[in-house]
C-alpha atoms as a PDB file:
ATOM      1  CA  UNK A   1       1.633 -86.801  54.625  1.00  0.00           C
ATOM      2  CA  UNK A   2       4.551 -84.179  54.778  1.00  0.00           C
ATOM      3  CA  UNK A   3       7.823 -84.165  52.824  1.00  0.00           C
ATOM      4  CA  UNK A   4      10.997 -82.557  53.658  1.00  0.00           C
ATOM      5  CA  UNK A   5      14.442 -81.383  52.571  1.00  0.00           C
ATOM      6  CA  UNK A   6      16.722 -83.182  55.335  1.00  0.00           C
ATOM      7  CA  UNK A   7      16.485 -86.260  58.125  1.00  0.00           C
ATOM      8  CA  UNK A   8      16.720 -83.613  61.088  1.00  0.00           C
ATOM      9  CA  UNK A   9      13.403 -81.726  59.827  1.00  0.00           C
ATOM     10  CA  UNK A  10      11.599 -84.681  59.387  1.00  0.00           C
ATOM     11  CA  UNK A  11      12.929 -85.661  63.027  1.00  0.00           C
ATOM     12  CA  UNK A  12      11.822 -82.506  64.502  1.00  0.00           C
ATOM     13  CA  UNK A  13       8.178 -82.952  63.210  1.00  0.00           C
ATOM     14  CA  UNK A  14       7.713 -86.336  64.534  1.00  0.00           C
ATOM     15  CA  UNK A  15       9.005 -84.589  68.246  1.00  0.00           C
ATOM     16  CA  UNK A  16       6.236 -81.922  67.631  1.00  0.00           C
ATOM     17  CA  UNK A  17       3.741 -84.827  67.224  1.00  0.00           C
ATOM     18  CA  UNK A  18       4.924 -86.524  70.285  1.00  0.00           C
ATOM     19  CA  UNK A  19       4.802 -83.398  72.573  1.00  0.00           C
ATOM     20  CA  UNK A  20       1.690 -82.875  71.188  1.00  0.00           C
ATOM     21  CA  UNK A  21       0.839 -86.391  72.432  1.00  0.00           C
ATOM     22  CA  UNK A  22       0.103 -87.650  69.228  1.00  0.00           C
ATOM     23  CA  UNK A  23       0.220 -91.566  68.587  1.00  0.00           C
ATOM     24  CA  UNK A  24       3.685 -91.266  67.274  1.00  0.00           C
ATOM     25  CA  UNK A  25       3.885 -95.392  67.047  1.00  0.00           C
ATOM     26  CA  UNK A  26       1.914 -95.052  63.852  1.00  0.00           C
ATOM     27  CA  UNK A  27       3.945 -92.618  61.968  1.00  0.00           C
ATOM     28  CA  UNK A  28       7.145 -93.354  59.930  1.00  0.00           C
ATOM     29  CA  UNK A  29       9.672 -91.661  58.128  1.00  0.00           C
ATOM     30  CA  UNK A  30      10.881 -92.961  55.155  1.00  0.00           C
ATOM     31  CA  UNK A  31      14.276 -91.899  52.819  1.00  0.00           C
ATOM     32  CA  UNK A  32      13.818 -91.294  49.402  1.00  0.00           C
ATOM     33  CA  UNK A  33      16.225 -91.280  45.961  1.00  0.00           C
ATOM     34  CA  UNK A  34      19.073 -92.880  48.520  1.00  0.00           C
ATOM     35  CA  UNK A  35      22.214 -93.310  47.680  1.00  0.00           C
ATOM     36  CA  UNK A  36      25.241 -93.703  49.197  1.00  0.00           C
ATOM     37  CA  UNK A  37      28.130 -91.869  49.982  1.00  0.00           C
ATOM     38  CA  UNK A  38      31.929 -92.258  50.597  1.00  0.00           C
ATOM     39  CA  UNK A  39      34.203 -90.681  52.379  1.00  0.00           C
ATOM     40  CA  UNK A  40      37.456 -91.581  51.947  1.00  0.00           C
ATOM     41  CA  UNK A  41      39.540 -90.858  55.316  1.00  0.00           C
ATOM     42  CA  UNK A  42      42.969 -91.588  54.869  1.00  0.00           C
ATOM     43  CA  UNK A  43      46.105 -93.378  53.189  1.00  0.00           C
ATOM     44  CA  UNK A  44      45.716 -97.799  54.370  1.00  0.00           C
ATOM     45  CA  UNK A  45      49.432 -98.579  54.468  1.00  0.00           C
ATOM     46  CA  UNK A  46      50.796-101.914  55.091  1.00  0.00           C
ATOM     47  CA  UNK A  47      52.153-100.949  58.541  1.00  0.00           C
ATOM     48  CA  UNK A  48      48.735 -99.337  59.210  1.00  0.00           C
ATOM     49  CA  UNK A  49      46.633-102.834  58.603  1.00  0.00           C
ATOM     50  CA  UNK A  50      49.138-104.744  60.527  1.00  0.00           C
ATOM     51  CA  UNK A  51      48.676-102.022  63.402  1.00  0.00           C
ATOM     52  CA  UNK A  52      45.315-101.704  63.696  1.00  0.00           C
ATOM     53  CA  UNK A  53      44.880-105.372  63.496  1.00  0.00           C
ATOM     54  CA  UNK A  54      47.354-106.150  65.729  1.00  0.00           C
ATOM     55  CA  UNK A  55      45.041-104.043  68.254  1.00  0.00           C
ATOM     56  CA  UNK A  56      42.342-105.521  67.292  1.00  0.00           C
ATOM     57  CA  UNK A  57      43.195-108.869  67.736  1.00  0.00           C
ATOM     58  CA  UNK A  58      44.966-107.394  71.226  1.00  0.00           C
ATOM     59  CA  UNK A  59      41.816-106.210  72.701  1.00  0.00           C
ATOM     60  CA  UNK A  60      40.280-109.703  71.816  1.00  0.00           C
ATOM     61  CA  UNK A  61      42.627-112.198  73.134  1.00  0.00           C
ATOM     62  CA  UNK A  62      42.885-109.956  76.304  1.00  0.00           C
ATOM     63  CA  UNK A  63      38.965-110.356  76.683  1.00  0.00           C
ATOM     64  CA  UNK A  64      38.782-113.838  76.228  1.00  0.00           C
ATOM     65  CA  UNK A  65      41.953-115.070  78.383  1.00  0.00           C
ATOM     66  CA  UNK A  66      40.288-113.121  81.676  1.00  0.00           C
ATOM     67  CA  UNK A  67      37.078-114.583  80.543  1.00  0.00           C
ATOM     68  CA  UNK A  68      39.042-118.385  80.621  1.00  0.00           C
ATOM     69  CA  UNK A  69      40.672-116.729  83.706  1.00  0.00           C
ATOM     70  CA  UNK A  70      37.948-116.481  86.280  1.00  0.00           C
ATOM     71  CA  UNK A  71      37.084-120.090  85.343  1.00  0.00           C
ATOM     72  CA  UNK A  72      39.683-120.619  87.605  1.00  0.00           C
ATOM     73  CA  UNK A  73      38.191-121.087  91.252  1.00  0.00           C
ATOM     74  CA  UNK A  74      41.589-121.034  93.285  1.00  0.00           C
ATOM     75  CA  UNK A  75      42.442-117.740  92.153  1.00  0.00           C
ATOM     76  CA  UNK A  76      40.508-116.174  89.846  1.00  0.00           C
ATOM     77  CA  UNK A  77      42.184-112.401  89.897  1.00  0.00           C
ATOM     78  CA  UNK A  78      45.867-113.337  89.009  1.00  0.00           C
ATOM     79  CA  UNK A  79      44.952-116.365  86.417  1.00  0.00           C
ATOM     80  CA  UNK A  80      42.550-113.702  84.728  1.00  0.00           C
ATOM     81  CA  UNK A  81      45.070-111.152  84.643  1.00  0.00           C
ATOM     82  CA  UNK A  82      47.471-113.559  83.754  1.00  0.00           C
ATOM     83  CA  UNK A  83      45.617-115.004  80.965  1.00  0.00           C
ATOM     84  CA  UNK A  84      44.629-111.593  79.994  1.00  0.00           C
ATOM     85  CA  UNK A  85      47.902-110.345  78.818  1.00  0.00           C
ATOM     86  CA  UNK A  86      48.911-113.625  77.132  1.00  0.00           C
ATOM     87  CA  UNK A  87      45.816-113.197  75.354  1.00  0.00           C
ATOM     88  CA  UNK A  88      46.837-109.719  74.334  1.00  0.00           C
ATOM     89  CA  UNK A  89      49.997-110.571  73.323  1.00  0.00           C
ATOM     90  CA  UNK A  90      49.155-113.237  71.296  1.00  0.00           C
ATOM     91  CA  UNK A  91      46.286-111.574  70.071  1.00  0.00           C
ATOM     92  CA  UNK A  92      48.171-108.731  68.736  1.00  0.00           C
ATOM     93  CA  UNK A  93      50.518-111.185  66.621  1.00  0.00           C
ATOM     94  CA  UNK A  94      47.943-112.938  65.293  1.00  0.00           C
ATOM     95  CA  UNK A  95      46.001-109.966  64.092  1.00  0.00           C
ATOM     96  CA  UNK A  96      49.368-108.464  63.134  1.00  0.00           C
ATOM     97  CA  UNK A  97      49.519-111.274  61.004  1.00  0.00           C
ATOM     98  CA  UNK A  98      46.025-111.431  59.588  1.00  0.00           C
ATOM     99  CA  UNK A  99      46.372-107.530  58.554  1.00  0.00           C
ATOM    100  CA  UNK A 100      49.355-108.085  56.994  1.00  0.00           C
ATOM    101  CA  UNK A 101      48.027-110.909  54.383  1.00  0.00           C
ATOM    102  CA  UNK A 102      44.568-109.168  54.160  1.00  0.00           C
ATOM    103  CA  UNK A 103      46.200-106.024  53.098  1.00  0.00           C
ATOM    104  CA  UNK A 104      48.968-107.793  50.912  1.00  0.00           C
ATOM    105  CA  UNK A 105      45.726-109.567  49.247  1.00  0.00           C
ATOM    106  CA  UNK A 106      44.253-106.653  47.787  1.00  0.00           C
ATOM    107  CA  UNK A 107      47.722-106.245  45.891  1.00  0.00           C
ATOM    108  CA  UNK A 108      46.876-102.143  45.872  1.00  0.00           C
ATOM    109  CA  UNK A 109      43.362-101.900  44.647  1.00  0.00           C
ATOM    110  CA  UNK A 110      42.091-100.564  47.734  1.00  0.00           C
ATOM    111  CA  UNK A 111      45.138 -98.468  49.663  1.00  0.00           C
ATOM    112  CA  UNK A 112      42.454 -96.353  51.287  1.00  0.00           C
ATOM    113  CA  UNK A 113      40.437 -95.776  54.305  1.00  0.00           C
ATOM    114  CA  UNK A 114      36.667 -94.468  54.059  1.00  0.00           C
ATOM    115  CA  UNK A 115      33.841 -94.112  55.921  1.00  0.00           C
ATOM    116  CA  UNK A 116      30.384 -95.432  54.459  1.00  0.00           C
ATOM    117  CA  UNK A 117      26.834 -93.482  54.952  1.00  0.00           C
ATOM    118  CA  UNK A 118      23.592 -93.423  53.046  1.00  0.00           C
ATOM    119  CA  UNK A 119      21.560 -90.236  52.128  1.00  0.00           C
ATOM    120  CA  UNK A 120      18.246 -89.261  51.121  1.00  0.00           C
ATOM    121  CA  UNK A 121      17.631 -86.875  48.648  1.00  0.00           C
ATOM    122  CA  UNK A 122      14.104 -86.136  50.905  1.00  0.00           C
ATOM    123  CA  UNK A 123      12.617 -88.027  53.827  1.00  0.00           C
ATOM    124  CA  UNK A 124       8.793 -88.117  54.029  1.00  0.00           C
ATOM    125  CA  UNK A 125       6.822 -88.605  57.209  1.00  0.00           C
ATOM    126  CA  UNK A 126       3.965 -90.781  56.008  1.00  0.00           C
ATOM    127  CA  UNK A 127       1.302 -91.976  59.130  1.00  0.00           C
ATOM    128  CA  UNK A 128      -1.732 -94.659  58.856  1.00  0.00           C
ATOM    129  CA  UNK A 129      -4.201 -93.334  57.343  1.00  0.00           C
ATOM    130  CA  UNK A 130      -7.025 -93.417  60.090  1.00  0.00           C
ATOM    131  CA  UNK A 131      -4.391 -90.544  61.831  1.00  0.00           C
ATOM    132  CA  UNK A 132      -3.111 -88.168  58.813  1.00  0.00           C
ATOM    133  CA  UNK A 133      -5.610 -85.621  59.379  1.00  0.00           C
ATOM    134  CA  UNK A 134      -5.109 -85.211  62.973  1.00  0.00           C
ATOM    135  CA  UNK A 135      -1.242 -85.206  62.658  1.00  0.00           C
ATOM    136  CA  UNK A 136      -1.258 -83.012  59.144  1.00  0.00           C
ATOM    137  CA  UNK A 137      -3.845 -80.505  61.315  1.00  0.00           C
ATOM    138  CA  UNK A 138      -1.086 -80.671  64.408  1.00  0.00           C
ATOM    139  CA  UNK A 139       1.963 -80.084  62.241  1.00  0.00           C
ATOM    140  CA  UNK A 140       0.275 -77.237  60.244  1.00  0.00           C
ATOM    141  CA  UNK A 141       0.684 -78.729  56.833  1.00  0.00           C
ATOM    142  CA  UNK A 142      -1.315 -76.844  54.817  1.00  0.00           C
ATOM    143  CA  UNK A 143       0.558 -77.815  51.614  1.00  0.00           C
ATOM    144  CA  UNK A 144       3.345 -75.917  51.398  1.00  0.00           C
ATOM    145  CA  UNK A 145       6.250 -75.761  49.296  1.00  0.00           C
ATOM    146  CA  UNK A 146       8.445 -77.867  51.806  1.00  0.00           C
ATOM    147  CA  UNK A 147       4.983 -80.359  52.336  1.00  0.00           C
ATOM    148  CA  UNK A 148       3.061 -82.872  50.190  1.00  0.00           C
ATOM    149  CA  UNK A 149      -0.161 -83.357  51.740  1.00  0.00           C
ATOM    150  CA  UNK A 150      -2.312 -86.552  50.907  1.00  0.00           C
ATOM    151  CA  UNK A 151       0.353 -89.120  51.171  1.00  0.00           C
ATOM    152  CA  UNK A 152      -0.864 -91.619  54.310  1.00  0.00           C
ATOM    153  CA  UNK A 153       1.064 -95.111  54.694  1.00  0.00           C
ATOM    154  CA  UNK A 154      -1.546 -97.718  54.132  1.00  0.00           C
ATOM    155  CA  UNK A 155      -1.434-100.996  56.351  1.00  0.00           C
END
């Protein structure tokens, strides 16, 4: 139906159907030529593995010694706080641990941090067929440059 340069355009058209009370339920918008793109964020260190796993690991043994902690029906506020920062602390040296070996077991190849995303090279809003012609006479598509008319998603 219409085809254009970047996710937010293609995002703003399918608003302008909805305010326009269109059926939006029947429209889609689909990413084409994907691909996907790193970006690398910083330097992984050895001491940076074992410290982010050792909070990792932290934050989960803390979480699951209060949750074994209000199990107890005598006094559930002290054992879970109790049990909370055992948790934590072991927790924090087993993760410590478990960064340490998973970033000595790359041996190098991979001393970086990155951040994963994929892009589209366009996104096209394609809608059922029995609805294109309403939504390409709402959005003004009159085949323009930035617009391929005629594509409708067939169910």
């Amino acid at each position: 139906m219409a085809s254009y340069g970047g996710y937010a355009e293609a995002e703003r058209a399918v608003d302008h159907l909805s305010d326009q009370r269109f059926p939006v339920e029947h429209a889609v918008i689909v990413g084409r030529g994907l691909r996907s793109v790193e970006h690398v964020t910083g330097r992984m260190t050895t001491w940076r593995s074992v410290g982010q796993s050792a909070l990792s690991g932290a934050l989960l043994g803390a979480l699951l010694g209060w949750i074994f902690g209000l199990f107890n029906w005598v006094d559930p506020l002290i054992t879970g706080l109790l049990l909370a920062l055992y948790g934590a602390v072991f927790g924090a040296l087993v993760g410590a641990l478990m960064g340490w070996i998973a970033h000595a077991m790359t041996r190098g190849r991979r001393d970086f941090t990155s951040v994963t995303q994929m892009q589209a090279d366009r996104y096209d809003l394609l809608v059922e067929a029995s609805f294109a012609a309403e939504a390409t006479r709402m959005l003004g598509t009159g085949g323009g440059p930035e617009h391929r008319a005629g594509e409708e998603r067939r169910r």
